[in-house]
C-alpha atoms as a PDB file:
ATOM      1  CA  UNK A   1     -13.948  -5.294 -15.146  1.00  0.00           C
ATOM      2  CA  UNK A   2     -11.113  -4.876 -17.880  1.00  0.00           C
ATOM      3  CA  UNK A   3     -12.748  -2.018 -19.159  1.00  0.00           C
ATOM      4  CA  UNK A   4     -12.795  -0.604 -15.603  1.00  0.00           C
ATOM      5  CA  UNK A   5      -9.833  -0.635 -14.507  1.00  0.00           C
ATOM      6  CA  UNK A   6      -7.972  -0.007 -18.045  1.00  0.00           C
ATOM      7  CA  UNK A   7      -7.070  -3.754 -18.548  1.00  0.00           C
ATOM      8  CA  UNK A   8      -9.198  -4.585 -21.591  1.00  0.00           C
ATOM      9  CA  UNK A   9      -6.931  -4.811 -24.874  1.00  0.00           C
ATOM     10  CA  UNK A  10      -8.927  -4.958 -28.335  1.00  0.00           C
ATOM     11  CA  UNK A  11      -7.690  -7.358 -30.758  1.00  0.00           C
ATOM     12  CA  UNK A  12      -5.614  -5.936 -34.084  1.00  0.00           C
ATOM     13  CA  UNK A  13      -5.806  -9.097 -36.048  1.00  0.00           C
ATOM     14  CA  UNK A  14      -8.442 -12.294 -35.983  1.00  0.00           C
ATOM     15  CA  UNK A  15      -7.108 -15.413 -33.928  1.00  0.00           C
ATOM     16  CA  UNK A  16      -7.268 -19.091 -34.284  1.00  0.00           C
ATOM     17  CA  UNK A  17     -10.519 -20.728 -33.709  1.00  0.00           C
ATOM     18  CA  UNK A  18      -9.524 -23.601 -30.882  1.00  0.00           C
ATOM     19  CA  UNK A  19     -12.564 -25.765 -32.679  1.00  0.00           C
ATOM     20  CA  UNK A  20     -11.891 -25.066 -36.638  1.00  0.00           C
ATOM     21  CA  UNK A  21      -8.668 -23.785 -36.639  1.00  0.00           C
ATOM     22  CA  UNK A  22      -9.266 -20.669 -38.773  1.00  0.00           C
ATOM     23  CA  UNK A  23      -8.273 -17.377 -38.459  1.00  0.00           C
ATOM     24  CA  UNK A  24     -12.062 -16.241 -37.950  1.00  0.00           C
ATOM     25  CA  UNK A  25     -11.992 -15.020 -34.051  1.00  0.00           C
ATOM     26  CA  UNK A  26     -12.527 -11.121 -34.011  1.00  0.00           C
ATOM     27  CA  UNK A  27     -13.580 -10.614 -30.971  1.00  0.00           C
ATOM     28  CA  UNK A  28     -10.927 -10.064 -27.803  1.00  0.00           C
ATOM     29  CA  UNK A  29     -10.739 -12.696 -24.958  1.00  0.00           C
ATOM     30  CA  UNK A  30     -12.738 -15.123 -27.452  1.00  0.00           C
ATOM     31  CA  UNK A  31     -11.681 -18.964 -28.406  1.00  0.00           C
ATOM     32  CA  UNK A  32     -14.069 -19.733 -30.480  1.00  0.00           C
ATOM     33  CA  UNK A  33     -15.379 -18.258 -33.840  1.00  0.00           C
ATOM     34  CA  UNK A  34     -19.208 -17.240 -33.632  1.00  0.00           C
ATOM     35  CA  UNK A  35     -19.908 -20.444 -36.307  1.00  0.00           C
ATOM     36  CA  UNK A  36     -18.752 -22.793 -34.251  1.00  0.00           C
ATOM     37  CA  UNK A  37     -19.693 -21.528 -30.840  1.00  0.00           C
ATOM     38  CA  UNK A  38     -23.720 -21.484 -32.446  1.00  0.00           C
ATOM     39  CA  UNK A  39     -23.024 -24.956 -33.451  1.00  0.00           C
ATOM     40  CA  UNK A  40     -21.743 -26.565 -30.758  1.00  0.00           C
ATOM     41  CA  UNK A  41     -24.315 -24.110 -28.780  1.00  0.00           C
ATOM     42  CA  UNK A  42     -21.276 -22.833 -25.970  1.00  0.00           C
ATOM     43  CA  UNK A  43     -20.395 -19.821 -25.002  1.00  0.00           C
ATOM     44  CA  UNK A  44     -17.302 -18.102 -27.078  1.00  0.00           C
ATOM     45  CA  UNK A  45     -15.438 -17.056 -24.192  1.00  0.00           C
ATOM     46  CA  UNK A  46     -15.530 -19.519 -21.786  1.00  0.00           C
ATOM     47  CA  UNK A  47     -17.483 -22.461 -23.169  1.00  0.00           C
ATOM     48  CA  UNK A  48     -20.231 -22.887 -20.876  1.00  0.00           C
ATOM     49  CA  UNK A  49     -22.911 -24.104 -22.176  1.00  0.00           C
ATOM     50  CA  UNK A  50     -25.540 -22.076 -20.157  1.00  0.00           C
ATOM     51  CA  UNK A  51     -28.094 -20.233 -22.132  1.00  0.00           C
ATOM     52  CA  UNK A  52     -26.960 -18.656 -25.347  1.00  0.00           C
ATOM     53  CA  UNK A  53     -28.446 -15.579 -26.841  1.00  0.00           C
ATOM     54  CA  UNK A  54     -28.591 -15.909 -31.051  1.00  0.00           C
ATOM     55  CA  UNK A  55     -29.217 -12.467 -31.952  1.00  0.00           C
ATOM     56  CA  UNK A  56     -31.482  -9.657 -30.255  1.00  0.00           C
ATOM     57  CA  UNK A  57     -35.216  -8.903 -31.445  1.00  0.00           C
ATOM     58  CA  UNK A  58     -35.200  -5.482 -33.135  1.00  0.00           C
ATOM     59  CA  UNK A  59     -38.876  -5.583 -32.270  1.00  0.00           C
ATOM     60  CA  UNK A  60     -38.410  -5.416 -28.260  1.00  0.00           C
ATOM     61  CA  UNK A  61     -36.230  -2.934 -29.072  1.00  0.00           C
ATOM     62  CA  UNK A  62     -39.415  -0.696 -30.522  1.00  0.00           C
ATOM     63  CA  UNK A  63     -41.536  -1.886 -27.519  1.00  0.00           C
ATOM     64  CA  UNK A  64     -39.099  -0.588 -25.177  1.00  0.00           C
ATOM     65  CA  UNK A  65     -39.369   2.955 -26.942  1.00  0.00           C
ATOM     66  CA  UNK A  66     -43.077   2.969 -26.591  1.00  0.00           C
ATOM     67  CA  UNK A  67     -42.834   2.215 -23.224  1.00  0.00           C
ATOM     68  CA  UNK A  68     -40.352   4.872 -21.954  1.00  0.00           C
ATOM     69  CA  UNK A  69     -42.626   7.186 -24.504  1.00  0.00           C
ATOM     70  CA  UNK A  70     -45.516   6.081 -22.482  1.00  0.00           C
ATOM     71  CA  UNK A  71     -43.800   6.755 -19.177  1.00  0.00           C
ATOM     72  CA  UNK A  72     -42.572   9.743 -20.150  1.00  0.00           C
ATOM     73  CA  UNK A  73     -46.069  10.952 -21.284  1.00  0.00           C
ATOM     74  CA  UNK A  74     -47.294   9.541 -17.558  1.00  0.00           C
ATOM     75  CA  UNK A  75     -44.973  11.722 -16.196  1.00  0.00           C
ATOM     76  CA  UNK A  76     -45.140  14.326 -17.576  1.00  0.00           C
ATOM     77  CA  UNK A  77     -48.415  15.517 -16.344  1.00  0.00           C
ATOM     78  CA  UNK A  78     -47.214  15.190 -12.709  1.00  0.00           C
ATOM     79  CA  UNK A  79     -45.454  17.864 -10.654  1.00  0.00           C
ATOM     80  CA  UNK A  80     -41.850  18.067 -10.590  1.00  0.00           C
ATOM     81  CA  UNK A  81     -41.590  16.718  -6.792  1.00  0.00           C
ATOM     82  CA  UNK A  82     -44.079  13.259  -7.852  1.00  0.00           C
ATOM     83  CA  UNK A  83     -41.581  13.137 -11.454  1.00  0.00           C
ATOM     84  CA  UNK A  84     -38.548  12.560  -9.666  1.00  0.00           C
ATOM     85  CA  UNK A  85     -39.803  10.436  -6.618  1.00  0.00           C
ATOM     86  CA  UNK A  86     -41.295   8.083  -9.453  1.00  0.00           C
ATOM     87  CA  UNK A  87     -38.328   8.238 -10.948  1.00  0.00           C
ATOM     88  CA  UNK A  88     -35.827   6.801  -8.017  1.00  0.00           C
ATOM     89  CA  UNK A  89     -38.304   4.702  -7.436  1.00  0.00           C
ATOM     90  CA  UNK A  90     -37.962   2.705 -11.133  1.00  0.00           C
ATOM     91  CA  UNK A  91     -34.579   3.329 -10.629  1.00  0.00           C
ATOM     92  CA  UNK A  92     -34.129   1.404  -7.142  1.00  0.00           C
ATOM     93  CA  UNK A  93     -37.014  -1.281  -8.482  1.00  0.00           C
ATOM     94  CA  UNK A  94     -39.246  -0.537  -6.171  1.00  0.00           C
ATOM     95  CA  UNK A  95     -41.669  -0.444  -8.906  1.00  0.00           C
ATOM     96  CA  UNK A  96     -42.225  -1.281 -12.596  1.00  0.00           C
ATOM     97  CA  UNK A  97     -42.595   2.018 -15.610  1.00  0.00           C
ATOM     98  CA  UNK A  98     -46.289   0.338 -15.314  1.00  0.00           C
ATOM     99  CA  UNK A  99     -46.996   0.555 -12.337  1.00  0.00           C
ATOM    100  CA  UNK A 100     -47.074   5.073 -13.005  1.00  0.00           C
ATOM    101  CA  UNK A 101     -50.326   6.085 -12.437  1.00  0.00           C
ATOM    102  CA  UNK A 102     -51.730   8.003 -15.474  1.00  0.00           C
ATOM    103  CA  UNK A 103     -53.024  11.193 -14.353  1.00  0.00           C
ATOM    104  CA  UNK A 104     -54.563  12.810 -17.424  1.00  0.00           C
ATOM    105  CA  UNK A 105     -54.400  16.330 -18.662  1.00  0.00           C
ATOM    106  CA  UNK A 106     -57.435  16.925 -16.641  1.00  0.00           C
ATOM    107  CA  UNK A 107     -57.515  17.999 -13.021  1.00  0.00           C
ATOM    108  CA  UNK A 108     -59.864  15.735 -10.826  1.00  0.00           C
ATOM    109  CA  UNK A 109     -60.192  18.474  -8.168  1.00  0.00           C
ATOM    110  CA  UNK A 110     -62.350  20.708 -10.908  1.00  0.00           C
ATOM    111  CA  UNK A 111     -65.641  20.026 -12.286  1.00  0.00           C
ATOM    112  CA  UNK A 112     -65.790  22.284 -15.474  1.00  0.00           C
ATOM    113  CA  UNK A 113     -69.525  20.737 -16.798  1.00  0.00           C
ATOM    114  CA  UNK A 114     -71.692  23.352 -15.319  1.00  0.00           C
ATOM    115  CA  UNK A 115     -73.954  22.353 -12.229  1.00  0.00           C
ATOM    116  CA  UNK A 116     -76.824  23.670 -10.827  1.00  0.00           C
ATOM    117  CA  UNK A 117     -75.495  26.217  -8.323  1.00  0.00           C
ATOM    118  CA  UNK A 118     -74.030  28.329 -11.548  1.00  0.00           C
ATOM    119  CA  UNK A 119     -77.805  28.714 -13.537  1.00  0.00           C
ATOM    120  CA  UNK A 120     -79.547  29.270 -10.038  1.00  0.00           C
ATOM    121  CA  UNK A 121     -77.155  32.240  -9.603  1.00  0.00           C
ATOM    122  CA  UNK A 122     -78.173  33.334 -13.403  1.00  0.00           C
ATOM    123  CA  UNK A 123     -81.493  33.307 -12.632  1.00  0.00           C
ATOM    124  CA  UNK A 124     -81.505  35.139  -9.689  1.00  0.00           C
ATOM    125  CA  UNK A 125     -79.151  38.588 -11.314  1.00  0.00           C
ATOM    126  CA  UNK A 126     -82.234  38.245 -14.158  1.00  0.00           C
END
């Protein structure tokens, strides 16, 4: 919300850790340096010792890619009309990027393979 409404002020120069006393805080509204808040396993900020995230997993980060590429790929064989109802839809989490249904590049309404009606006609113009 500081950010928001233009509150948020960045720090210029490292504080006091309140656990270690050393000048190793570098991050605004912070009390504890990132050492001690990963030993004592609290929140920085506030303390709490709820569930802590370490560092983030550059490997969900390349899943994620494949699956917007995979959406995107989804979607892009629909009509523009289907694209952006699918889209509000993610958007409102009404459903999941897997839950797209993959169309294909082929039409289902066409049957290119040849049938019988097509080499009856042939035989009868010979």
């Amino acid at each position: 919300w500081r950010k928001q409404y233009r509150k948020y002020k960045p720090l210029t120069a490292a504080k006091k850790c309140v656990s270690c006393q050393l000048k190793k805080v570098k991050k605004a509204y912070h009390i504890l340096c990132d050492d001690c808040a990963r030993a004592k396993k609290v929140c920085a900020k506030c303390q709490d010792d709820g569930k802590i995230i370490d560092d983030f997993n550059p490997k969900s980060i390349l899943e994620a890619q494949k699956d917007d590429q995979e959406l995107e790929r989804r979607l892009a064989n629909m009509r523009e009309r289907e694209r952006r109802s699918y889209r509000r839809k993610i958007e409102r989490g009404d459903i999941k990027p897997s839950d797209v249904p993959d169309l294909g590049d082929d039409d289902s309404d066409f049957d290119f393979t040849g049938s019988e009606d097509e080499s009856s006609d042939e035989e009868k113009l010979a």
